[in-house]
Protein backbone atom coordinates (compact mmCIF):
# COMPACT_ATOMS: atom_id res chain seq x y z
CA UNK A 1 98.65 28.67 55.43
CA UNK A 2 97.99 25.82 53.49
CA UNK A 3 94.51 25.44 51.50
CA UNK A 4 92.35 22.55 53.16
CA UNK A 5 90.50 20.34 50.24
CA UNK A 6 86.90 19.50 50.88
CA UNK A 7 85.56 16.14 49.71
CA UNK A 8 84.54 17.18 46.36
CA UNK A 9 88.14 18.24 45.42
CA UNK A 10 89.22 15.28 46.98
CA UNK A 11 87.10 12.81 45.20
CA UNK A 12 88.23 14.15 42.16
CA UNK A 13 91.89 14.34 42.91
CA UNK A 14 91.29 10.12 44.36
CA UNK A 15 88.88 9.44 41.26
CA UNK A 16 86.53 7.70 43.64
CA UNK A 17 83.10 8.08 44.50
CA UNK A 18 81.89 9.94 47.68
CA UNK A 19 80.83 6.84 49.61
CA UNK A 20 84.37 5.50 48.83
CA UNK A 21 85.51 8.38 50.84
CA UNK A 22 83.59 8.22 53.74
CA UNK A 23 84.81 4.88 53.72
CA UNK A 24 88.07 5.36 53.82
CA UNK A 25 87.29 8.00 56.35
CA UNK A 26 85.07 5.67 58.22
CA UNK A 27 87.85 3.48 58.66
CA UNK A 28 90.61 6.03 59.27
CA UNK A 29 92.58 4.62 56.05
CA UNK A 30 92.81 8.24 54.82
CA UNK A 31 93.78 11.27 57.32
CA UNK A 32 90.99 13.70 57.47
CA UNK A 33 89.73 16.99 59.67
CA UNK A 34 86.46 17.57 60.80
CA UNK A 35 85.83 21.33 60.89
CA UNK A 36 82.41 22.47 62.13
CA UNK A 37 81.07 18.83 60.80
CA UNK A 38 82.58 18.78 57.54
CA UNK A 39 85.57 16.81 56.13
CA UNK A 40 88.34 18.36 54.89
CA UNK A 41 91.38 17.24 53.55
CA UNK A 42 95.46 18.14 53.68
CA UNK A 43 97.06 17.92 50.23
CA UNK A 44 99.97 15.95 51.65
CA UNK A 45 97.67 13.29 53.44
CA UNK A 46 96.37 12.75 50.05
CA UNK A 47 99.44 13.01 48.57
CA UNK A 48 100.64 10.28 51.50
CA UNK A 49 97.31 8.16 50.41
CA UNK A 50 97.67 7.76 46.89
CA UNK A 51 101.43 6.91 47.18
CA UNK A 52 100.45 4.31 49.75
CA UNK A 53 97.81 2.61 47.83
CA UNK A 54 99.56 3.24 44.03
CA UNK A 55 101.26 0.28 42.33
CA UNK A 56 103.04 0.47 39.12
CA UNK A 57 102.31 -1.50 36.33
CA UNK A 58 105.71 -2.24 33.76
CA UNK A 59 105.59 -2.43 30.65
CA UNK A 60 106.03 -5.66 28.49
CA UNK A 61 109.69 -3.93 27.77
CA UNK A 62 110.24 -3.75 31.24
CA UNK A 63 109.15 -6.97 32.47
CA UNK A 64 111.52 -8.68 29.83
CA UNK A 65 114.31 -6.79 30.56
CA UNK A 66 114.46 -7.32 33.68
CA UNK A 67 113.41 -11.13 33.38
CA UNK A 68 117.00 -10.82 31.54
CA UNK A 69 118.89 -9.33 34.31
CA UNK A 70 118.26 -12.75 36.69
C-alpha cells in the first residue's frame, strides 16, 4: 500500500504555502482525501498536479536554435 502525504509533506513537495493548498483543495484543482477530517494526499495526484501546472522555460541557446529551424 502506497504511503498517503499529509499537507505538510505536500506543501513542501508543491513549495507553496498552506492556504495555497486549501485553495487548490477548495477548488478541487488538486485531488485530495479526507480521512477522519484531514487532507491527505496521493503521490501520483501530485505528481499529476505539478506536471499539469509546470512550464518549461528554454534557454537563450534553445530559443535561437530553434528560431533557426523556421
Amino acid at each position: 500500500m502506497r504511503k498517503l502525504k499529509n499537507a505538510k509533506e505536500t506543501i513542501e513537495m508543491l513549495g507553496i504555502s498552506m492556504s495555497k493548498l486549501y485553495k487548490l483543495t477548495h477548488q478541487r484543482e488538486l485531488k485530495h482525501l479526507k480521512i477522519f477530517g484531514r487532507l491527505r494526499f496521493r503521490e501520483e495526484d501530485i505528481q499529476k498536479f505539478l506536471e499539469e501546472h509546470s512550464i518549461e522555460i528554454a534557454t537563450k541557446d534553445e530559443l535561437e536554435r530553434k528560431a533557426n529551424e523556421l
